[in-house]
C-alpha atoms as a PDB file:
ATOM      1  CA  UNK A   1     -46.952 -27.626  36.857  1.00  0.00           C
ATOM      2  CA  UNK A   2     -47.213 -24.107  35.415  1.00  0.00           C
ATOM      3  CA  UNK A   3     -47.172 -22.790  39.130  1.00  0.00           C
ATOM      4  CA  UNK A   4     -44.105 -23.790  40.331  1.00  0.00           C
ATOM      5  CA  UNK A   5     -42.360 -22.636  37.584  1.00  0.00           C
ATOM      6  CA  UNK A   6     -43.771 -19.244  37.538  1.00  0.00           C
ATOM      7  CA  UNK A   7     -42.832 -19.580  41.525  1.00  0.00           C
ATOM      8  CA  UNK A   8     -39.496 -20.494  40.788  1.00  0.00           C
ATOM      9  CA  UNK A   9     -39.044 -17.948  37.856  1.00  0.00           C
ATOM     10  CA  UNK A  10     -41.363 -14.953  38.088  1.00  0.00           C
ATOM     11  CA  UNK A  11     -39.841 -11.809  39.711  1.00  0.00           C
ATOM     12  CA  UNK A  12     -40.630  -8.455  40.078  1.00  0.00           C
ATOM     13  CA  UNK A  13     -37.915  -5.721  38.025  1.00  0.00           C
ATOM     14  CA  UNK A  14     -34.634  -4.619  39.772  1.00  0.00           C
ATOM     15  CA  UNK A  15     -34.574  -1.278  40.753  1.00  0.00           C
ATOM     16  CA  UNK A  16     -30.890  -1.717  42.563  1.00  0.00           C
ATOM     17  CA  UNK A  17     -27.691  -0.946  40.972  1.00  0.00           C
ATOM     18  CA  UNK A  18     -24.925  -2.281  43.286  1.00  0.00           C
ATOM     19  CA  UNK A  19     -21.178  -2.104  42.748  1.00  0.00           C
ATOM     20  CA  UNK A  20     -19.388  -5.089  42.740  1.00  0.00           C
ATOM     21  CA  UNK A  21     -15.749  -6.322  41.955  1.00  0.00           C
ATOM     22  CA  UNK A  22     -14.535  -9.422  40.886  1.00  0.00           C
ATOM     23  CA  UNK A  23     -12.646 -11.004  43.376  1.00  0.00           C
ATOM     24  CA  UNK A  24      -9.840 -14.450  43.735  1.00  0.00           C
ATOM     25  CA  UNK A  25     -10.727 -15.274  47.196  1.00  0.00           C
ATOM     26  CA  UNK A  26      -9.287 -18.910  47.863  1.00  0.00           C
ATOM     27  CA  UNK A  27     -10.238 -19.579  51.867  1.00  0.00           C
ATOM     28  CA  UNK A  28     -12.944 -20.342  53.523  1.00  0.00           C
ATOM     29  CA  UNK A  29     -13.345 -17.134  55.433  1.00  0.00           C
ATOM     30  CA  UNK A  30     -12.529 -14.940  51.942  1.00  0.00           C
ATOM     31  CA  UNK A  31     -14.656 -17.371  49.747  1.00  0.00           C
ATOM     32  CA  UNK A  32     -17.564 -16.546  52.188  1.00  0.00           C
ATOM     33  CA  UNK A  33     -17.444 -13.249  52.932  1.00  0.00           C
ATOM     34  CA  UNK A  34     -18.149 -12.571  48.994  1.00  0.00           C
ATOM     35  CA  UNK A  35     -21.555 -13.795  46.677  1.00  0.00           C
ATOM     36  CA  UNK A  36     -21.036 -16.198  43.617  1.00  0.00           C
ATOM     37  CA  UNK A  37     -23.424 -16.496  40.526  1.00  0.00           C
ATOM     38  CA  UNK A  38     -23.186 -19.438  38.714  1.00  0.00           C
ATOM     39  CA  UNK A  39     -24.614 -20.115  34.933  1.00  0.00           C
ATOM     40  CA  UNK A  40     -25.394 -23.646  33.437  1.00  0.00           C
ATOM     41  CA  UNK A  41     -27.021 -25.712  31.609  1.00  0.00           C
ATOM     42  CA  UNK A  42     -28.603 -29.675  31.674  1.00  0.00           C
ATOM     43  CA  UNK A  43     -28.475 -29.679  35.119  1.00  0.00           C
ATOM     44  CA  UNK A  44     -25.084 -28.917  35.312  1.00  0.00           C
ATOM     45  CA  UNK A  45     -23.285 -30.382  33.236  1.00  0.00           C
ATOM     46  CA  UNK A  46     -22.282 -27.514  31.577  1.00  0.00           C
ATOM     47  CA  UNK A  47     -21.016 -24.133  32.972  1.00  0.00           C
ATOM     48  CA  UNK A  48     -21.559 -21.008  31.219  1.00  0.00           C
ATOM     49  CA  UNK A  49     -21.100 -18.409  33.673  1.00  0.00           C
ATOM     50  CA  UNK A  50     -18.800 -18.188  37.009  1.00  0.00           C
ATOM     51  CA  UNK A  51     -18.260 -15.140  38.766  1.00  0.00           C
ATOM     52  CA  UNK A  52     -17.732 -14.368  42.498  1.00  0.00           C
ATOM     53  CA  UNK A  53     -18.150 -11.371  44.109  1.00  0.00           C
ATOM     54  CA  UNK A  54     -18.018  -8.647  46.440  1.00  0.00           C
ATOM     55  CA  UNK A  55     -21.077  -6.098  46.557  1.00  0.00           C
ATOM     56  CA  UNK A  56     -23.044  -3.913  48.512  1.00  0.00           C
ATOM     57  CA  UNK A  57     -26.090  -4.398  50.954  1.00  0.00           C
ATOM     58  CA  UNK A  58     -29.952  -4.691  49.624  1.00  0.00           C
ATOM     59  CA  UNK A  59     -28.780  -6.644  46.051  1.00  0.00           C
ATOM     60  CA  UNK A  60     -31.564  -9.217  44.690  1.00  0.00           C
ATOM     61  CA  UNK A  61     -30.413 -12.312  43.211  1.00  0.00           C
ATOM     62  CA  UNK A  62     -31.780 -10.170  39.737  1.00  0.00           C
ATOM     63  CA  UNK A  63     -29.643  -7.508  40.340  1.00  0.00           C
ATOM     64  CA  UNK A  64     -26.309  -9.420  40.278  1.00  0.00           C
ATOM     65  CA  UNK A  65     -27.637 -12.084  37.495  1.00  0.00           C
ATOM     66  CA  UNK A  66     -28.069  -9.226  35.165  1.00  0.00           C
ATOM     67  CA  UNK A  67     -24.908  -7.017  36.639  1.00  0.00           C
ATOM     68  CA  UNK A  68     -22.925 -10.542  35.371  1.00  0.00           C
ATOM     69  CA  UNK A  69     -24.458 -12.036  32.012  1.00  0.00           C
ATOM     70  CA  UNK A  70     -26.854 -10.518  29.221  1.00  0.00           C
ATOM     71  CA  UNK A  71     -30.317 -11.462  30.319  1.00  0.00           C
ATOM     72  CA  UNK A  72     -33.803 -10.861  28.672  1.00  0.00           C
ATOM     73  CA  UNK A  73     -36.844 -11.203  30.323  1.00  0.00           C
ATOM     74  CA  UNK A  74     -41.263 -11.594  29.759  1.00  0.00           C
ATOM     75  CA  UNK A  75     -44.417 -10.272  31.187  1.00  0.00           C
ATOM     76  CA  UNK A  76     -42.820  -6.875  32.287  1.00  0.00           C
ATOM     77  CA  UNK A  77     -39.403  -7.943  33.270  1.00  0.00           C
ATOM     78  CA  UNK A  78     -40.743 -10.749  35.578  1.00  0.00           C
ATOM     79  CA  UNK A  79     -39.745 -13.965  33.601  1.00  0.00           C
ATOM     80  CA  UNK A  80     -36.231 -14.926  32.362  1.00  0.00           C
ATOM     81  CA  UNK A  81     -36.381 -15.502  28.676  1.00  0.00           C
ATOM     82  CA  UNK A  82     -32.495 -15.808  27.991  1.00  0.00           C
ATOM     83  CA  UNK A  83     -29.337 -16.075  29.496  1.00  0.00           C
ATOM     84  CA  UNK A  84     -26.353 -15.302  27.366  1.00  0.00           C
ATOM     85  CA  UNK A  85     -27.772 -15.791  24.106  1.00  0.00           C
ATOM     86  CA  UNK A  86     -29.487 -19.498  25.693  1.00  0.00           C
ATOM     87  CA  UNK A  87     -33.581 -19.284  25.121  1.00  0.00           C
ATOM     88  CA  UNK A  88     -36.241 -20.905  26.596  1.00  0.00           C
ATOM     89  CA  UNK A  89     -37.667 -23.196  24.235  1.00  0.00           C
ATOM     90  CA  UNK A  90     -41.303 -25.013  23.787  1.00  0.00           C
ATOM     91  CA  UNK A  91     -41.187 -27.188  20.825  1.00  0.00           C
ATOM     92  CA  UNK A  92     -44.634 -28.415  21.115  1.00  0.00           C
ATOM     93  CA  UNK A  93     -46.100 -32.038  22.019  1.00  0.00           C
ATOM     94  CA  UNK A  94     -43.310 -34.186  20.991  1.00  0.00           C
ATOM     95  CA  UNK A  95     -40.388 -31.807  21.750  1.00  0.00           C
ATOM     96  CA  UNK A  96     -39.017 -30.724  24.851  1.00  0.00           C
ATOM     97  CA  UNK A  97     -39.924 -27.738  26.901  1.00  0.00           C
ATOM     98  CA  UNK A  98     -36.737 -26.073  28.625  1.00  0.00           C
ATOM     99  CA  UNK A  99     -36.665 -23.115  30.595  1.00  0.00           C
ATOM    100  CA  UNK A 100     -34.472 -21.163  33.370  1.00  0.00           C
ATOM    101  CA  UNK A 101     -34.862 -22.332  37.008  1.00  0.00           C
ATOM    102  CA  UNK A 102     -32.556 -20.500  39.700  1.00  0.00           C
ATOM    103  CA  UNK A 103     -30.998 -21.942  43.299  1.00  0.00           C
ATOM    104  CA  UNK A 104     -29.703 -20.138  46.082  1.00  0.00           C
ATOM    105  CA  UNK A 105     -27.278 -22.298  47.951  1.00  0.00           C
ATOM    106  CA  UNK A 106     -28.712 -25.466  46.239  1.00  0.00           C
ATOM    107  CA  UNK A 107     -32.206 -25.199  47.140  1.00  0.00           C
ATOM    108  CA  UNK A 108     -34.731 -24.174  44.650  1.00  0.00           C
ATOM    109  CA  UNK A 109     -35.873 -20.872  45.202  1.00  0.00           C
ATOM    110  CA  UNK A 110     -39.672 -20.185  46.267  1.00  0.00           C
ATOM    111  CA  UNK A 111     -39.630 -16.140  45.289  1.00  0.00           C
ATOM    112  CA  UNK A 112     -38.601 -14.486  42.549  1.00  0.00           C
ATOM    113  CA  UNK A 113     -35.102 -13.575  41.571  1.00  0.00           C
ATOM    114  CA  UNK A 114     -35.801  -9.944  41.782  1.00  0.00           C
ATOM    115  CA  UNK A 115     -37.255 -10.749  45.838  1.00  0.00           C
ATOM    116  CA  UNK A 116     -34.739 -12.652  47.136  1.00  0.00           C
ATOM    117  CA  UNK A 117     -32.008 -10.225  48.788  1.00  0.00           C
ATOM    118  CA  UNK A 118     -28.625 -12.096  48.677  1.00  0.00           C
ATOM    119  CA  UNK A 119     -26.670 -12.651  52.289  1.00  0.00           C
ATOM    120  CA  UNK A 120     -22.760 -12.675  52.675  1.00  0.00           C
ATOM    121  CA  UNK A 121     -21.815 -16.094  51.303  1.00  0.00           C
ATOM    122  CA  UNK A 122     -24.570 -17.276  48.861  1.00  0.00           C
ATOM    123  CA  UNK A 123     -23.919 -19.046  45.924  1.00  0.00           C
ATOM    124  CA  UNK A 124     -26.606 -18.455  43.056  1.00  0.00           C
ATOM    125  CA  UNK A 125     -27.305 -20.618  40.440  1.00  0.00           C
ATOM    126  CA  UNK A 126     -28.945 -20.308  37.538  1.00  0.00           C
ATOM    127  CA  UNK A 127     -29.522 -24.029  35.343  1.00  0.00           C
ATOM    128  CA  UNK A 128     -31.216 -24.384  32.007  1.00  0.00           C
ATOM    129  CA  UNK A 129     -32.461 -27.499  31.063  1.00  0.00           C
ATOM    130  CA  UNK A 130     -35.657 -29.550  30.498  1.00  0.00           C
ATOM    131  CA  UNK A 131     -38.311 -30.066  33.086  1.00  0.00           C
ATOM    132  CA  UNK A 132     -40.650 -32.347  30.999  1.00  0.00           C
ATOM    133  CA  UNK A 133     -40.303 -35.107  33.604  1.00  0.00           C
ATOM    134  CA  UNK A 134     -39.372 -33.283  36.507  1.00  0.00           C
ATOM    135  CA  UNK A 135     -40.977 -29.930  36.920  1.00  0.00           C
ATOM    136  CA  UNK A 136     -39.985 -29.284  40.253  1.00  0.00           C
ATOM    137  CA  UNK A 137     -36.150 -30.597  41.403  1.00  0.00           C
ATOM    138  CA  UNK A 138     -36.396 -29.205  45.005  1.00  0.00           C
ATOM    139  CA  UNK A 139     -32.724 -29.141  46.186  1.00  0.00           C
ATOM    140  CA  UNK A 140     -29.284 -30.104  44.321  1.00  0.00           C
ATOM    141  CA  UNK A 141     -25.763 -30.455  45.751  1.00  0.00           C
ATOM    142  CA  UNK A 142     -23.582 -28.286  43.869  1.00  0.00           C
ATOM    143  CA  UNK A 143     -23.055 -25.525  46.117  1.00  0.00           C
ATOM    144  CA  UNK A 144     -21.318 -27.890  49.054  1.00  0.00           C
ATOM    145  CA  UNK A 145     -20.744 -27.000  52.108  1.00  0.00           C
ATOM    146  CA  UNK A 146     -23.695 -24.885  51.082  1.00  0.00           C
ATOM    147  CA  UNK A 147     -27.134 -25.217  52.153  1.00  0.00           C
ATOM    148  CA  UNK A 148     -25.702 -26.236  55.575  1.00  0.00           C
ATOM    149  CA  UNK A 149     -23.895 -23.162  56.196  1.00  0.00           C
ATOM    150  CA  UNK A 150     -26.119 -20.765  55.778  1.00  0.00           C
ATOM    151  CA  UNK A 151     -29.142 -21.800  54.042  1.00  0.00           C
ATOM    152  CA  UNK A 152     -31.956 -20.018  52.164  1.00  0.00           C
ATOM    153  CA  UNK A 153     -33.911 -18.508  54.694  1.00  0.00           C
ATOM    154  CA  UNK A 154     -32.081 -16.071  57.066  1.00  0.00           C
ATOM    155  CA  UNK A 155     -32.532 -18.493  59.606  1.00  0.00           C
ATOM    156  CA  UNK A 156     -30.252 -21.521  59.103  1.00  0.00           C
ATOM    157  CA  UNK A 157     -31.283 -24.996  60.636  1.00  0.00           C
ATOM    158  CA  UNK A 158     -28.763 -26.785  62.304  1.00  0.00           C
ATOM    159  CA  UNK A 159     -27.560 -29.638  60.831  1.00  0.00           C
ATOM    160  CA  UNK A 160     -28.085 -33.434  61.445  1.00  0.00           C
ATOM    161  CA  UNK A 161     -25.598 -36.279  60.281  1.00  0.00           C
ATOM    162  CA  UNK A 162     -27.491 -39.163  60.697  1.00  0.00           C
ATOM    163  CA  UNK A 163     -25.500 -42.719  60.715  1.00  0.00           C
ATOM    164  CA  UNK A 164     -26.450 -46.254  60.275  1.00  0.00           C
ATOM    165  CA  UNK A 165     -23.569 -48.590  61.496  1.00  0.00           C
ATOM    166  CA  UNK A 166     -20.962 -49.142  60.272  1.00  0.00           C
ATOM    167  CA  UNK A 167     -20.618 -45.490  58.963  1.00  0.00           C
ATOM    168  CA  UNK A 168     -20.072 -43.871  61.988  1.00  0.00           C
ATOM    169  CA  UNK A 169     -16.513 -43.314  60.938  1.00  0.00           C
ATOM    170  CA  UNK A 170     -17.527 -41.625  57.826  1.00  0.00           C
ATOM    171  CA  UNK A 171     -20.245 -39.284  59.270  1.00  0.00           C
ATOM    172  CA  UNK A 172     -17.514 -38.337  61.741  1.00  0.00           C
ATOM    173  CA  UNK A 173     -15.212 -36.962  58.801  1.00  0.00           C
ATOM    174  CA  UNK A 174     -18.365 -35.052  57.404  1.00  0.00           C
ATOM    175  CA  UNK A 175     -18.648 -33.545  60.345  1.00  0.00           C
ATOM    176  CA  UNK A 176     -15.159 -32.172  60.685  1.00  0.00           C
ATOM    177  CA  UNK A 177     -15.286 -31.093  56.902  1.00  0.00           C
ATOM    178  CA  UNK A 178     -17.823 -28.928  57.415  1.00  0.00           C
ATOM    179  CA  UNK A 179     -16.558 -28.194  60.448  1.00  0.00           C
ATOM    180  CA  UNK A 180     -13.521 -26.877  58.592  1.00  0.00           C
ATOM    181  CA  UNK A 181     -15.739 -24.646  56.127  1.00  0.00           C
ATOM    182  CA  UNK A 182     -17.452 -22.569  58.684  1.00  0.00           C
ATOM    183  CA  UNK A 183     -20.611 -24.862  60.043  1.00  0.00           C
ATOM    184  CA  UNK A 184     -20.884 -24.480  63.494  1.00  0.00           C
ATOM    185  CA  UNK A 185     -24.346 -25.859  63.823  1.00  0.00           C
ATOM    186  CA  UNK A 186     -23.615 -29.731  62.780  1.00  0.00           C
ATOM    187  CA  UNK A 187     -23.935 -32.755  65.126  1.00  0.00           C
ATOM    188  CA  UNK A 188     -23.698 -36.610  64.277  1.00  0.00           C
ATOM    189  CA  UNK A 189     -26.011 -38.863  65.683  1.00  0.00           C
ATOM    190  CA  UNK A 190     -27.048 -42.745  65.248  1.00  0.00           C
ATOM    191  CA  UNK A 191     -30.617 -43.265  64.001  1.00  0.00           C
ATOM    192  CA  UNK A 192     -31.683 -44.839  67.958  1.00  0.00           C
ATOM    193  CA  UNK A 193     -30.574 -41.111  68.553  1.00  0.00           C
ATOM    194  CA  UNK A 194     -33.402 -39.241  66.010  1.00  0.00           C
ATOM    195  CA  UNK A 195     -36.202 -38.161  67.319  1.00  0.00           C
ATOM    196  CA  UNK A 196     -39.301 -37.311  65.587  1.00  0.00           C
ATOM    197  CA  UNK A 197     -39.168 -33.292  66.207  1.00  0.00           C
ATOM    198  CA  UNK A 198     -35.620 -33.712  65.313  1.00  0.00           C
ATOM    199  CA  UNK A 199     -36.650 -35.387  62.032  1.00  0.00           C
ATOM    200  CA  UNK A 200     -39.118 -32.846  61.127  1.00  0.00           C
ATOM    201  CA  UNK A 201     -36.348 -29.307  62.196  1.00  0.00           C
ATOM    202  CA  UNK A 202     -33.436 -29.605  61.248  1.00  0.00           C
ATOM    203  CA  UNK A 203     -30.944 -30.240  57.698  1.00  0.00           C
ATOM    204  CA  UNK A 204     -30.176 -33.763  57.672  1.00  0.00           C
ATOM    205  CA  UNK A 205     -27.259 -35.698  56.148  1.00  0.00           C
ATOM    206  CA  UNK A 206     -28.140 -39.134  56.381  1.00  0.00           C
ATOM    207  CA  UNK A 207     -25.627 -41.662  55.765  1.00  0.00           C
ATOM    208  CA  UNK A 208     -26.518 -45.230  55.301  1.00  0.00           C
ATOM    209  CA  UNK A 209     -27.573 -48.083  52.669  1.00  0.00           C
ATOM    210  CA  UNK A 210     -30.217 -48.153  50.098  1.00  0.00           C
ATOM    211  CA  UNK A 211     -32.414 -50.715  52.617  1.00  0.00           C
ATOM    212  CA  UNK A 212     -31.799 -47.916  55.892  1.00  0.00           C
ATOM    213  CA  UNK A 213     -36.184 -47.002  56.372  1.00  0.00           C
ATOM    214  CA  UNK A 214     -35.355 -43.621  55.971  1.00  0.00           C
ATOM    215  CA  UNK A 215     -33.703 -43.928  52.534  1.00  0.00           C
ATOM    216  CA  UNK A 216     -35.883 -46.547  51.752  1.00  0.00           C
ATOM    217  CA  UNK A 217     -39.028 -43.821  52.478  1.00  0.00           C
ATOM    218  CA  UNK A 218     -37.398 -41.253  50.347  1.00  0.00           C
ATOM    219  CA  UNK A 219     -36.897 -43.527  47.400  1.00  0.00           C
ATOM    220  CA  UNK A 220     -40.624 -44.679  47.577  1.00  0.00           C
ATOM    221  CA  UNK A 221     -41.573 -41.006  46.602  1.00  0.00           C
ATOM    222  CA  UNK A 222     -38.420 -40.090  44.420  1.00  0.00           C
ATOM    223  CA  UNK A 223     -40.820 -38.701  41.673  1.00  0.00           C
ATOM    224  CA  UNK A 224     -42.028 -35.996  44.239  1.00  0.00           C
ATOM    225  CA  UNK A 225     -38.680 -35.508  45.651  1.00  0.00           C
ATOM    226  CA  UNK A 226     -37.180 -34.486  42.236  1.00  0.00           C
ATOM    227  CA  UNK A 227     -34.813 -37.717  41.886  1.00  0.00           C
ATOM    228  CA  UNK A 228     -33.260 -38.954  38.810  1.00  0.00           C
ATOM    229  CA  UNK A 229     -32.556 -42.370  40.318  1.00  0.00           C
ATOM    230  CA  UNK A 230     -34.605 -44.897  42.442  1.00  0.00           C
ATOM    231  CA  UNK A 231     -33.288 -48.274  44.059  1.00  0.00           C
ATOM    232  CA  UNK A 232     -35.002 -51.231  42.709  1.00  0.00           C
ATOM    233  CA  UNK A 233     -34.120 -55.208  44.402  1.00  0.00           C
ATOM    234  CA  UNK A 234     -30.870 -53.558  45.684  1.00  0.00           C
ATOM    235  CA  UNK A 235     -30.230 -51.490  42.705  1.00  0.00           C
ATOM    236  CA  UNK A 236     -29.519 -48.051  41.738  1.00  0.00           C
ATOM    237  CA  UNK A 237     -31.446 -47.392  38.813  1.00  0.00           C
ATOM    238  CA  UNK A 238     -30.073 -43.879  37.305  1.00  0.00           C
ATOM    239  CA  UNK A 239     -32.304 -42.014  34.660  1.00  0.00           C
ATOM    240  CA  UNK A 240     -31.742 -39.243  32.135  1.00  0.00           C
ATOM    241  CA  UNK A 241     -32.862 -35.950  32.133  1.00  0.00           C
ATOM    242  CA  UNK A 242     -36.159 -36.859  30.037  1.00  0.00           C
ATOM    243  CA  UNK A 243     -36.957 -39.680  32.881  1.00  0.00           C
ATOM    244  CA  UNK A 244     -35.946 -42.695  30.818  1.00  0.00           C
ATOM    245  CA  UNK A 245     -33.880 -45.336  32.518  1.00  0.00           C
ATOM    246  CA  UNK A 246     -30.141 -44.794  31.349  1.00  0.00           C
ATOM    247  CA  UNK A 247     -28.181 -47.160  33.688  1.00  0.00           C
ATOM    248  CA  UNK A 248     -28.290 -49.171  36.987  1.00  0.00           C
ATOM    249  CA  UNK A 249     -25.348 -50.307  39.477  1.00  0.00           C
ATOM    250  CA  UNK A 250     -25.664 -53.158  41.508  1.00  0.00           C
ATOM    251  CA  UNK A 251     -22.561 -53.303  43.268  1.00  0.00           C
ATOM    252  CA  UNK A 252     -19.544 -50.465  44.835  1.00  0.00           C
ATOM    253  CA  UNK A 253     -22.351 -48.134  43.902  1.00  0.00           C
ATOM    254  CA  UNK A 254     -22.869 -44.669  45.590  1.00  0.00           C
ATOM    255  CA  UNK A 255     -25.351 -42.234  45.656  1.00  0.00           C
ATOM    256  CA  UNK A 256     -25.445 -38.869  46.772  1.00  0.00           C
ATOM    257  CA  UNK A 257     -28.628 -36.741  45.779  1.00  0.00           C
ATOM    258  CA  UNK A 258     -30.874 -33.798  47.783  1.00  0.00           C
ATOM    259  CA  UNK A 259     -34.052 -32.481  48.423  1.00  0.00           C
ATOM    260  CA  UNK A 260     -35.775 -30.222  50.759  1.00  0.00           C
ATOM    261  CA  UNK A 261     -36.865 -31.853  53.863  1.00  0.00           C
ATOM    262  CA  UNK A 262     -40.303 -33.660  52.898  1.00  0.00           C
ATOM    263  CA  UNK A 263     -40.896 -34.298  56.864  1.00  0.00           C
ATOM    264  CA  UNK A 264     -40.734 -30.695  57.311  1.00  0.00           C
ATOM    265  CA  UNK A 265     -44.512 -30.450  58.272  1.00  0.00           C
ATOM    266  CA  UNK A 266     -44.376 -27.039  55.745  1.00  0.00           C
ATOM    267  CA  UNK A 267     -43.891 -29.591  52.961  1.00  0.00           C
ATOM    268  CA  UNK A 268     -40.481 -29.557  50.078  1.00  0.00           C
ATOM    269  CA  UNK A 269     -41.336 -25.858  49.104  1.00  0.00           C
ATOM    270  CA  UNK A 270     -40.509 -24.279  52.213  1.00  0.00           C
ATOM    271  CA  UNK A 271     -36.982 -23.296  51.691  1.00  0.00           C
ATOM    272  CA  UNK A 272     -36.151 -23.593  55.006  1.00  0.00           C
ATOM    273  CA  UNK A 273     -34.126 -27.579  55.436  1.00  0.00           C
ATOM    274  CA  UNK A 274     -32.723 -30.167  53.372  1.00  0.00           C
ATOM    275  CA  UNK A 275     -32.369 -33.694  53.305  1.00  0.00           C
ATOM    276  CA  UNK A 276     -28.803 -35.165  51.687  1.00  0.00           C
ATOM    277  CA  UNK A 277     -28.843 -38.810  50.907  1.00  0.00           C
ATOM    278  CA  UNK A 278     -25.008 -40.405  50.788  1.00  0.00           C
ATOM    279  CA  UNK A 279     -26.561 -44.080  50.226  1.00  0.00           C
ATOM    280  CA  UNK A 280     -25.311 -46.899  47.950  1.00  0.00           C
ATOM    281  CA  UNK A 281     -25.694 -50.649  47.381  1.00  0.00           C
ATOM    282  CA  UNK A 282     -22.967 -51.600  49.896  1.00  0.00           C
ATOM    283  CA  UNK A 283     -20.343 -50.560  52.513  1.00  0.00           C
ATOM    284  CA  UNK A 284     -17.613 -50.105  49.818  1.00  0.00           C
ATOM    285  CA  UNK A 285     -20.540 -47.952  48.001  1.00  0.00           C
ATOM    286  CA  UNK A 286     -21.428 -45.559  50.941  1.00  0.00           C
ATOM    287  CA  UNK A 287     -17.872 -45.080  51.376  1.00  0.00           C
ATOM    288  CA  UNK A 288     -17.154 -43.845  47.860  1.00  0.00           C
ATOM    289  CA  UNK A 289     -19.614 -41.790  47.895  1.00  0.00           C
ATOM    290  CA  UNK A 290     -18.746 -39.972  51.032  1.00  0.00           C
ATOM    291  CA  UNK A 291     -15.132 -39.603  50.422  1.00  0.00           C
ATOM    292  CA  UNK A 292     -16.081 -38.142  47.063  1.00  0.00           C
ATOM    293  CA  UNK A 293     -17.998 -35.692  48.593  1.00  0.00           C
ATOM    294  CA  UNK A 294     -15.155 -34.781  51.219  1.00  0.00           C
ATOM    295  CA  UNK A 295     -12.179 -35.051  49.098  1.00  0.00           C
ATOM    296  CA  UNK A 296     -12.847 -34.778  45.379  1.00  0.00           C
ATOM    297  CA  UNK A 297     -15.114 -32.352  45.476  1.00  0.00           C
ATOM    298  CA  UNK A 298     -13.687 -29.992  43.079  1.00  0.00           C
ATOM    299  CA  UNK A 299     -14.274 -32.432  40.370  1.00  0.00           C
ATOM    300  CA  UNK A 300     -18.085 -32.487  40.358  1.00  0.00           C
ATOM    301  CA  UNK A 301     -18.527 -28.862  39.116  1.00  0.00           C
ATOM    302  CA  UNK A 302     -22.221 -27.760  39.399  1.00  0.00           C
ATOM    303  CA  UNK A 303     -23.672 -31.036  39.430  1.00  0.00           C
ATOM    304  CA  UNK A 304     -27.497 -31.841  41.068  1.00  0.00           C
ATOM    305  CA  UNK A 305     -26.415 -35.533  42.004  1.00  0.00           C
ATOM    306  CA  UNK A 306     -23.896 -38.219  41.220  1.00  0.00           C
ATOM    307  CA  UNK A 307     -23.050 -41.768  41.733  1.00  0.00           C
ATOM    308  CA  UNK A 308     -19.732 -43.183  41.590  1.00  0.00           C
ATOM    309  CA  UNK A 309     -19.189 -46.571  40.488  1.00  0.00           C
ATOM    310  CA  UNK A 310     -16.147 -48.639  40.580  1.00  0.00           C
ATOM    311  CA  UNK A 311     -14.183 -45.255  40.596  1.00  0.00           C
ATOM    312  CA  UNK A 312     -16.255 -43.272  38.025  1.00  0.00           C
ATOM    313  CA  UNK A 313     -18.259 -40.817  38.751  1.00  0.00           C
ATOM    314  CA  UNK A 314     -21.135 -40.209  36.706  1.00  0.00           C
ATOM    315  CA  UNK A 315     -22.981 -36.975  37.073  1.00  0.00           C
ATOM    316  CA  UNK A 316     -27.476 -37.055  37.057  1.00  0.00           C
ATOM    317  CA  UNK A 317     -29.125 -36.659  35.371  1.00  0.00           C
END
């Protein structure tokens, strides 16, 4: 709908001109302490811009997106138009309509670029690509251990691994991961354990199979939820970026895709929690998935969601 992407795009005019330095920063606690604005395009799959950085105090996400890349803008400076040379284009009825939508720590942002102040340790990104099917992709996962560090809001929920047996195990290495990056505020609990006000508060990582009635809840309304893939009779049914079916996995298939929290009782634009789903056809699926997530990170890039399949991982959309 035209209003959520004039939510997610309009933005009032910088006024701020920071300083800011480029900066190698390699641990956790350097990595952190700076900002990082990230540039692609179709959802990720290609990065045009990568820059982190140190800079000073009252910065809008606007400020440091046009401090790092050429940028033009509509409607009074409100409306990204270009990135770097890329346009947004509207071809008409039969051709696709692409445009500029912008995350802060991988959850789509509900003010403009030129409103939202950036905090010590947010990743922007900025992703060009088609929203003909999906006009409104609430949360990704390419900024991980972001949103569970510190969020979008300046409040950050705490953080809920949720486990279906046998993946206790699993959620247990999750937890010392990001554990290990800085996020204090993460607990693992068993699905007897979740309560409904805990359900409705907090982030939630929930790791379990494609038939788990929480999974199976969020895949009944995957259209809302901004997903590129569905199950179907035990299946993983992936899609492209215009919405048509491009594959399906039936077995050692695992999923891991986001959204905000849709039992949030402020609804999936809130910006406030997330829901992660590491699901997949089987044991051996869930598994994959997870230990992608923990250990081969670095090989994802700026993706929104991937499954992994028999040892390849394949990026959606």
């Amino acid at each position: 709908m035209l209003i959520l992407l004039v939510t997610a795009l309009f933005c009032s005019c910088a006024t701020f001109s920071p300083e800011i330095k480029d900066t190698d920063s390699k641990s956790y606690d350097e990595m952190y302490s700076a900002v990082t604005v990230i540039v692609t395009r179709d959802f990720g799959k290609e990065i045009i811009l990568e820059r982190r950085t140190e800079l000073k105090d009252n910065t809008s996400a606007m400020d440091l997106l046009k401090l790092s890349a050429n940028v033009e803008t509509r409607f009074g400076g409100g409306f990204i138009s270009s990135i770097n040379g890329v346009s947004s284009e509207y071809g008409g009825a039969n051709s696709k309509t692409k445009d500029w939508f912008f995350y802060i720590n991988g959850i789509a942002s509900n003010v403009g670029a030129g409103d939202y102040i950036l905090k010590e340790g947010d990743t922007e990104q900025w992703d060009f690509h088609d929203w003909s099917y999906q006009q409104f992709v609430p949360a990704i996962i390419s900024s991980y251990p972001q949103p569970f560090l510190s969020g979008f809001k300046p409040e950050t929920r705490s953080t809920l691994i949720v486990f279906e047996a046998p993946f206790q195990n699993d959620a247990k290495s999750l937890e010392e991961n990001l554990n290990l990056a800085g996020v204090s505020q993460v607990s693992v609990i068993s699905f007897d354990e979740l309560s409904k006000k805990s359900l409705e508060q907090n982030n939630l990582i929930i790791v379990a199979s494609l038939q788990n009635s929480l999974i199976s809840e969020l895949n009944n309304k995957h259209k809302k939820l901004g997903f590129y893939t569905y199950s179907d009779s035990g299946k993983v049914v992936v899609m492209d970026g215009d919405g048509n079916q491009s594959n399906e996995y039936s077995i050692n298939c695992g999923l891991i895709q986001a959204t905000q929290n849709p039992w949030n009782p402020k609804g999936i634009g809130a910006g406030e929690s997330v829901v992660w789903m590491i699901t997949g056809t089987d044991v051996n699926g869930v598994r994959n998935a997870s230990d992608v997530l923990i250990n081969k990170r670095n090989i994802l890039g700026y993706t929104f969601a991937f499954v992994v399949n028999e040892g390849t991982i394949v990026k959606i959309p």
